[in-house]
Protein backbone atom coordinates (compact mmCIF):
# COMPACT_ATOMS: atom_id res chain seq x y z
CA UNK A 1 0.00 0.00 0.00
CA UNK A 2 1.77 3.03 -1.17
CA UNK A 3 1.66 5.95 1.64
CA UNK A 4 2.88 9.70 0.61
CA UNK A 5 5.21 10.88 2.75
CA UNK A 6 4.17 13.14 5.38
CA UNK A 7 6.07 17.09 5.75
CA UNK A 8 6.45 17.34 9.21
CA UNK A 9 7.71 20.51 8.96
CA UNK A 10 4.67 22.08 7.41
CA UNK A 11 3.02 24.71 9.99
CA UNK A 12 -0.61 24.22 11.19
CA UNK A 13 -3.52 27.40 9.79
CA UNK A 14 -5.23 28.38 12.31
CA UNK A 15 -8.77 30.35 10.62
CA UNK A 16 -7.92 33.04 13.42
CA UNK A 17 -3.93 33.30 12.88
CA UNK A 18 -3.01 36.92 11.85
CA UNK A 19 -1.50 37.19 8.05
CA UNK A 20 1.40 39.88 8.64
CA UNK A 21 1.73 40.12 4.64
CA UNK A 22 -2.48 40.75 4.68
CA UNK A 23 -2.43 43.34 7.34
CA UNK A 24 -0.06 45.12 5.68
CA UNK A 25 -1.37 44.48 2.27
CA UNK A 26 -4.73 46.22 4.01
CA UNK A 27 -3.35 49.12 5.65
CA UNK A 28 -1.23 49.67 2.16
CA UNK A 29 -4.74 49.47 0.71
CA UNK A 30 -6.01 52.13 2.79
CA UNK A 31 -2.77 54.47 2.88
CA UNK A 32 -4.54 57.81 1.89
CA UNK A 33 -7.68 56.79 4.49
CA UNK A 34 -4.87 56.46 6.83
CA UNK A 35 -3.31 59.85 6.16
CA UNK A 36 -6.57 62.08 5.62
CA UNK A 37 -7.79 61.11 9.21
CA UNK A 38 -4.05 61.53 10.53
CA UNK A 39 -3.97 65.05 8.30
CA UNK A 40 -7.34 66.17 10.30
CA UNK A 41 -6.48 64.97 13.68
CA UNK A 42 -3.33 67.22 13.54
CA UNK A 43 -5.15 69.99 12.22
CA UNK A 44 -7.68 69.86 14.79
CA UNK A 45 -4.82 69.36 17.66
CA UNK A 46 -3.55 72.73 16.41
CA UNK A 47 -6.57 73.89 16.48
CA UNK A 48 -7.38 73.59 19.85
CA UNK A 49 -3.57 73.94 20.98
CA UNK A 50 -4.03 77.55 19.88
CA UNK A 51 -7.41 77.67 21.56
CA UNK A 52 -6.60 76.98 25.03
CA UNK A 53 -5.86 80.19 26.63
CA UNK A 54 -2.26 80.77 28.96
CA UNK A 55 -2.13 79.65 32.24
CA UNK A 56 0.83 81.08 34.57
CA UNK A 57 2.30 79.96 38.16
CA UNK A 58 3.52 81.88 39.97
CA UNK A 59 5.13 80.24 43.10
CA UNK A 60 7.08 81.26 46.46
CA UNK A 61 9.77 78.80 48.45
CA UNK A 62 9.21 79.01 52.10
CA UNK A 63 11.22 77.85 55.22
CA UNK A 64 9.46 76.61 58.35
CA UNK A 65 10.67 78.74 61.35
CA UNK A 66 9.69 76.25 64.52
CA UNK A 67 11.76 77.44 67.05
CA UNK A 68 9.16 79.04 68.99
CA UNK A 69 9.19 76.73 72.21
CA UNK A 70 5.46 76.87 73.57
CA UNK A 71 4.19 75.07 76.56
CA UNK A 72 4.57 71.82 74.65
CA UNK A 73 8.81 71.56 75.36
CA UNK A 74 8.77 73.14 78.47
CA UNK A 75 5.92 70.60 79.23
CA UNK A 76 8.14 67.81 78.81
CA UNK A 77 10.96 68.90 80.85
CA UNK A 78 8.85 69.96 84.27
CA UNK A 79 5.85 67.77 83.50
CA UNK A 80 7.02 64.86 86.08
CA UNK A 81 7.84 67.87 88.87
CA UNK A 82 4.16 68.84 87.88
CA UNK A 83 2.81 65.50 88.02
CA UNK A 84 3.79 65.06 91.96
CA UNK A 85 2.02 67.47 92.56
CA UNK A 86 -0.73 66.40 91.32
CA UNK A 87 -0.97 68.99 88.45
CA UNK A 88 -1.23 68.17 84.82
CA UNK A 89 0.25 70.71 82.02
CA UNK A 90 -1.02 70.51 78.51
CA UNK A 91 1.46 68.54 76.05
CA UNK A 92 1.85 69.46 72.67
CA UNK A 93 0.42 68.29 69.28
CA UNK A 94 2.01 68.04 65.72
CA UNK A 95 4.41 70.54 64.50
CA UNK A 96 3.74 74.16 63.76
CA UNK A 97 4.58 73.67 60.18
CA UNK A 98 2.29 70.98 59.55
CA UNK A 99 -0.63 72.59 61.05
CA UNK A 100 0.34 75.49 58.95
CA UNK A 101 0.33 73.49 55.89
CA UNK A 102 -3.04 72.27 57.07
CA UNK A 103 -4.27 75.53 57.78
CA UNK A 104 -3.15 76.77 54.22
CA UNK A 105 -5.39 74.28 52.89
CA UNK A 106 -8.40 73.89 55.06
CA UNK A 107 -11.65 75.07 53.91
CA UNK A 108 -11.99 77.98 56.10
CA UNK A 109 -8.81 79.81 55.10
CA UNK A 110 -9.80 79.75 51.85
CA UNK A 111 -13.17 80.77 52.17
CA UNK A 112 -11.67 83.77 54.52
CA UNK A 113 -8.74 84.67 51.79
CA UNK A 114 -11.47 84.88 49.23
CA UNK A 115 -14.13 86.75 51.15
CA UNK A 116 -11.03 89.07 52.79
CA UNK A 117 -9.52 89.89 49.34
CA UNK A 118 -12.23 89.95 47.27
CA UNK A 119 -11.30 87.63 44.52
CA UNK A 120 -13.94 85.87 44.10
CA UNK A 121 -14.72 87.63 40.39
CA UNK A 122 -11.01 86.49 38.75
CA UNK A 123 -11.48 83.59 40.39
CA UNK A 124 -14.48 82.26 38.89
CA UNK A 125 -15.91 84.69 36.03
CA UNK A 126 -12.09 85.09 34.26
CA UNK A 127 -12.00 84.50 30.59
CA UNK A 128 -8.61 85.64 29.30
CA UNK A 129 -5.96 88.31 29.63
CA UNK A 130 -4.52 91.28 27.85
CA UNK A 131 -0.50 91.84 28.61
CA UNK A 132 -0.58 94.95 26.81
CA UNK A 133 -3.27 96.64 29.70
CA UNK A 134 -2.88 93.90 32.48
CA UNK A 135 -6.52 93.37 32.31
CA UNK A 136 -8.33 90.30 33.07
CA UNK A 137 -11.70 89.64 30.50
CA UNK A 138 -14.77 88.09 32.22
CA UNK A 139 -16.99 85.69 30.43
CA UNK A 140 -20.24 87.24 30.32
CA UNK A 141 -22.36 84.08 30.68
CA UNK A 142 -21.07 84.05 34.35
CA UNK A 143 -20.81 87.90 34.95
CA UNK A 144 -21.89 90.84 33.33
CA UNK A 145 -19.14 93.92 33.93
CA UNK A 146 -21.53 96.62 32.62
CA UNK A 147 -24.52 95.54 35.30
CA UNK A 148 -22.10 94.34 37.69
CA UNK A 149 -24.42 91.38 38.16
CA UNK A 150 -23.63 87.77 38.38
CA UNK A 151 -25.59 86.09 35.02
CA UNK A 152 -24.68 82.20 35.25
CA UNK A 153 -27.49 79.99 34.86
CA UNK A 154 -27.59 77.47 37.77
CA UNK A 155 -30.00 74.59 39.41
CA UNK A 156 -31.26 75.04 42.97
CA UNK A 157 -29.44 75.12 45.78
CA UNK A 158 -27.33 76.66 43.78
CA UNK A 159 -27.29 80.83 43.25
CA UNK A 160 -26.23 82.94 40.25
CA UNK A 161 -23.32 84.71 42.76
CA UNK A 162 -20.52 81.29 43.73
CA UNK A 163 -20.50 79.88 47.19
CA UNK A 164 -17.91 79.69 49.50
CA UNK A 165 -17.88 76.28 48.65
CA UNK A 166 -17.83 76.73 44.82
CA UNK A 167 -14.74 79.11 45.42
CA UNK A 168 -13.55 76.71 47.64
CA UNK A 169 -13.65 73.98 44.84
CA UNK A 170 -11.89 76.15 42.47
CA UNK A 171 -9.45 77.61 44.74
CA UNK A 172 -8.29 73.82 45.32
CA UNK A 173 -8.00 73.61 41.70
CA UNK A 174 -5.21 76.46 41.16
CA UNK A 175 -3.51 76.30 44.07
CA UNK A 176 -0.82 73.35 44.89
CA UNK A 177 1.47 73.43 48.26
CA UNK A 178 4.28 70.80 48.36
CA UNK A 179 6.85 69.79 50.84
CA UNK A 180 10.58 68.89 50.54
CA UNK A 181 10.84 65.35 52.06
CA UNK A 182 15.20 66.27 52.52
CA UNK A 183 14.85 70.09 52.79
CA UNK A 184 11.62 70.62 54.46
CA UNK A 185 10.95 73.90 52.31
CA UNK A 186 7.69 74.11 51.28
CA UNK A 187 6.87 75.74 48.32
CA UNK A 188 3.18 77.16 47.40
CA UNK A 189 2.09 77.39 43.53
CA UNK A 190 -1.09 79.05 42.60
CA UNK A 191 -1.65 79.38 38.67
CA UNK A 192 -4.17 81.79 36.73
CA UNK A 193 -4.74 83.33 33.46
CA UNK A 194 -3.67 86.68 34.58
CA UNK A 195 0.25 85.96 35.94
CA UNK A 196 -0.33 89.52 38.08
CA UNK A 197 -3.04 87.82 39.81
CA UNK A 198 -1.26 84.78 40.46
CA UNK A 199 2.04 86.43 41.89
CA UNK A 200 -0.39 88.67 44.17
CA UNK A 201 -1.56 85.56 45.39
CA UNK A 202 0.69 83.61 46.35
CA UNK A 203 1.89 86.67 48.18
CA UNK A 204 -1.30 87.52 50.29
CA UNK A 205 -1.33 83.92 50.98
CA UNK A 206 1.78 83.68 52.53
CA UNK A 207 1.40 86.93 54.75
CA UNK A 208 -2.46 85.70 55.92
CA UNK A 209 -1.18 82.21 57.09
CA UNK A 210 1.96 83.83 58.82
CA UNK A 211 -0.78 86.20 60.44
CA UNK A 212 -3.16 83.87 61.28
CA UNK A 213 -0.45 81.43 62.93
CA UNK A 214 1.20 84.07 65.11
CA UNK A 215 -2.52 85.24 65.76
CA UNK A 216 -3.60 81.69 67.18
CA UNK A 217 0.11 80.77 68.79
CA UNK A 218 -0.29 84.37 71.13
CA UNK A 219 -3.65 83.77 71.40
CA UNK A 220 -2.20 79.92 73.06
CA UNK A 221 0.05 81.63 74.93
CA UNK A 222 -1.77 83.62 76.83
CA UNK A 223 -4.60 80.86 77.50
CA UNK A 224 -1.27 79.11 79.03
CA UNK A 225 -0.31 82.22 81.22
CA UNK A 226 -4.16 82.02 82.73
CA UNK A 227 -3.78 78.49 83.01
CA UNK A 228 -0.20 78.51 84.90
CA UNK A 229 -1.51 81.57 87.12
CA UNK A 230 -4.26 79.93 88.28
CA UNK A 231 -2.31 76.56 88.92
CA UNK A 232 0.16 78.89 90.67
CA UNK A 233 -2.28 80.49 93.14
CA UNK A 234 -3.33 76.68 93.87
CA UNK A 235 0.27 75.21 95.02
CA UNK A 236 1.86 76.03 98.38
CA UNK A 237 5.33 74.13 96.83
CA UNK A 238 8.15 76.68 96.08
CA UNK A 239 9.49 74.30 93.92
CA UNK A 240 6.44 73.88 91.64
CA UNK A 241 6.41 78.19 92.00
CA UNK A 242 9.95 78.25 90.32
CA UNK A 243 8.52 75.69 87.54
CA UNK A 244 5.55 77.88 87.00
CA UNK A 245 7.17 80.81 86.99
CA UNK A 246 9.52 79.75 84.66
CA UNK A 247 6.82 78.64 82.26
CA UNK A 248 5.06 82.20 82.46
CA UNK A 249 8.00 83.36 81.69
CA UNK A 250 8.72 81.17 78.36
CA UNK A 251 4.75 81.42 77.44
CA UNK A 252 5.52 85.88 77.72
CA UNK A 253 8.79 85.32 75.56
CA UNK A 254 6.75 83.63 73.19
CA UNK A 255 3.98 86.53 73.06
CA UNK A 256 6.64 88.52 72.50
CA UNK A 257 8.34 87.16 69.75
CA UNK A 258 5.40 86.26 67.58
CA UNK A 259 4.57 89.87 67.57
CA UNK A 260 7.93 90.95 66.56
CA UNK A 261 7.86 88.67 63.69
CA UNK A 262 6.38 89.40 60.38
CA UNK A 263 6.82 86.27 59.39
CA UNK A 264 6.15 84.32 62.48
CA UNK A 265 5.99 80.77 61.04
CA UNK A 266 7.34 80.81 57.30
CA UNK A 267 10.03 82.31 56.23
CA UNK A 268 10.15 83.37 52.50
CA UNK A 269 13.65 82.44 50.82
CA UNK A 270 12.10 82.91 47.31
CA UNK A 271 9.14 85.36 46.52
CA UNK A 272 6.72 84.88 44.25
CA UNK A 273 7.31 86.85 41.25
CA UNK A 274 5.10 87.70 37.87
CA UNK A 275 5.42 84.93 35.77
CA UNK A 276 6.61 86.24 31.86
CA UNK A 277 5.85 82.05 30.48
CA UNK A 278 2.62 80.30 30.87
CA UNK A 279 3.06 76.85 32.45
CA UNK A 280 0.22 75.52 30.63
CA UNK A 281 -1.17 74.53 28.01
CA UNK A 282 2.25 72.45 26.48
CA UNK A 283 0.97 73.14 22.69
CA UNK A 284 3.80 71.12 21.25
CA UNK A 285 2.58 68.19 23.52
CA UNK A 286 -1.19 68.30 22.18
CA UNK A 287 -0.29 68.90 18.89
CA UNK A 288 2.24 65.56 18.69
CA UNK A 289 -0.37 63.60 20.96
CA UNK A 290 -3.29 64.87 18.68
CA UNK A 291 -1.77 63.93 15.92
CA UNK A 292 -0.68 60.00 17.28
CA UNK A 293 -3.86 59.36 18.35
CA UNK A 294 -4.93 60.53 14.98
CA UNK A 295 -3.03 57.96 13.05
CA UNK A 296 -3.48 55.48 15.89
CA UNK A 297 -7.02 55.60 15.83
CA UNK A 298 -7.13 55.87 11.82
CA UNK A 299 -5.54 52.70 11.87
CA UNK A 300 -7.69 50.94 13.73
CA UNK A 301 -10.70 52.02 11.95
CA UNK A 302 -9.10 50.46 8.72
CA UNK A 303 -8.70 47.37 10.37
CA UNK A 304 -12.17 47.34 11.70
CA UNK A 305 -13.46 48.33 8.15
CA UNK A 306 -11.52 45.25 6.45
CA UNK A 307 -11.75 42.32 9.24
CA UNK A 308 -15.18 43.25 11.06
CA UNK A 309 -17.32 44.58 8.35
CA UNK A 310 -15.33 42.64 4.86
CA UNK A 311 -18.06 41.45 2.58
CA UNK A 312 -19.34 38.10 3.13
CA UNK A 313 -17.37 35.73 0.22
CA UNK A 314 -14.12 38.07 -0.04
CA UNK A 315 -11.09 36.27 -0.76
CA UNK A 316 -8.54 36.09 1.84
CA UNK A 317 -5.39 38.80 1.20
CA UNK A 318 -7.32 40.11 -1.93
């Protein structure tokens, strides 16, 4: 019985293997559908490269000052003397710096910044600037300059005029505070259309939060110096008198130096300055994604076109 010999090194078809020499054959096929859509997608990434208007950052490098002392270290030092006694003192908390970081961000600063400055127009209603008056536009759908009325369109609970919790929202948005994990400088960015605005800022930022820290450490200070006096009218110990007295005393110094300080908590090594290059948008960037996704996109469509919806009896790599 004659056999033909079998050609074991023949390779298997699989009905869903992919044909290299096809797919190319296909997107070859389709070239010019391949470059129109790629053509348009980089025309419209220009497009809307040029659109987007300039966003600038202004940004300031601060240095935590903690050497304050408070009630907190001296706390630790007489707090078993104290304890004899029979007499607890307060211990302290985190850092100043991160509750200043904290504060910087917490809702009601920013609602207070807002409301105190009265920025709640560029925030929310700006549309674009002018260098040549250092002018911010506002978009009339949210605010009408001539009425000085607010004209946005908005569902209940909401109100024509922003929130504090709208400006809130938005403030988040711009503003960006970071920390030095080797240095421990922090540095605050806040970023705007108008780079004026942005540099002003920054700057009223940093002078509220160093105002509002030395406010609520001599406004801690003293609440210590009533606490200590009236624990010192209490003990009949001279040596728990020295320890008081000596507490006063530090709780006094620190009064003292917080209002001496203009910059109580941070330090500014690098101001915030007017910003002369937008940070945003990076047209180059949109305009070479715009155009990828373009050609990545076109294609995919030609494969879809050829392998999803071929006619039904088309040869194979035709």
């Amino acid at each position: 019985m004659n056999t033909e010999p079998v050609n074991t090194n023949q390779r298997p078809y699989y009905e869903d293997e992919i044909d290299l020499r096809e797919l190319f054959m296909v997107l070859w096929k389709d070239k010019l559908w391949i470059i129109g859509i790629t053509f348009i997608a980089a025309v419209l990434s220009v497009l809307v490269a040029l659109w987007l208007p300039n966003i600038y950052r202004a940004e300031a490098l601060l240095a935590a000052d903690e050497e304050g002392g408070g009630l907190a270290g001296l706390a630790g030092q007489y707090g078993g003397l104290a304890s004899l006694a029979g007499i607890s003192l307060p211990s302290g908390g985190s850092s100043e710096k991160a509750v200043g970081i904290a504060t910087l961000q917490s809702r009601q600063f920013i609602a207070d910044f807002v409301e105190r400055h009265d920025i709640l127009l560029p925030l929310m209603a700006a549309k674009s600037f002018d260098w040549s008056t250092e002018e911010l536009s506002y978009d009339k759908k949210i605010y009408d300059v001539d009425t000085q009325s607010w004209t946005r369109e908005v569902k209940a609970p909401l109100t024509p005029k922003p929130s504090a919790q709208e400006a809130d929202e938005q403030f988040r948005e711009i503003l960006a505070v970071s920390e030095d994990s080797e240095t421990g400088f922090v540095t605050i960015s806040v970023e705007h259309l108008s780079p004026i605005v942005a540099q002003q800022w920054v700057t009223w930022m940093v002078s509220d939060l160093n105002e509002e820290m030395m406010l609520d450490a001599t406004a801690e200070a003293q609440q210590s110096i009533d606490y200590l006096t009236d624990q010192l009218k209490n003990t009949q110990v001279v040596a728990l008198e020295e320890v008081f007295y000596s507490l006063i005393e530090e709780q006094t110094k620190t009064i003292m130096l917080a209002n001496s300080r203009p910059e109580y908590l941070f330090k500014t090594i690098d101001p915030a300055i007017v910003p002369e290059e937008e940070s945003s948008p990076k047209r180059a960037l949109i305009c070479v994604l715009g155009t990828l996704l373009g050609g990545m996109l076109s294609v995919l469509w030609v494969l879809i076109r050829h392998y999803v919806f071929k006619p039904e009896g088309a040869v194979q790599g035709s």
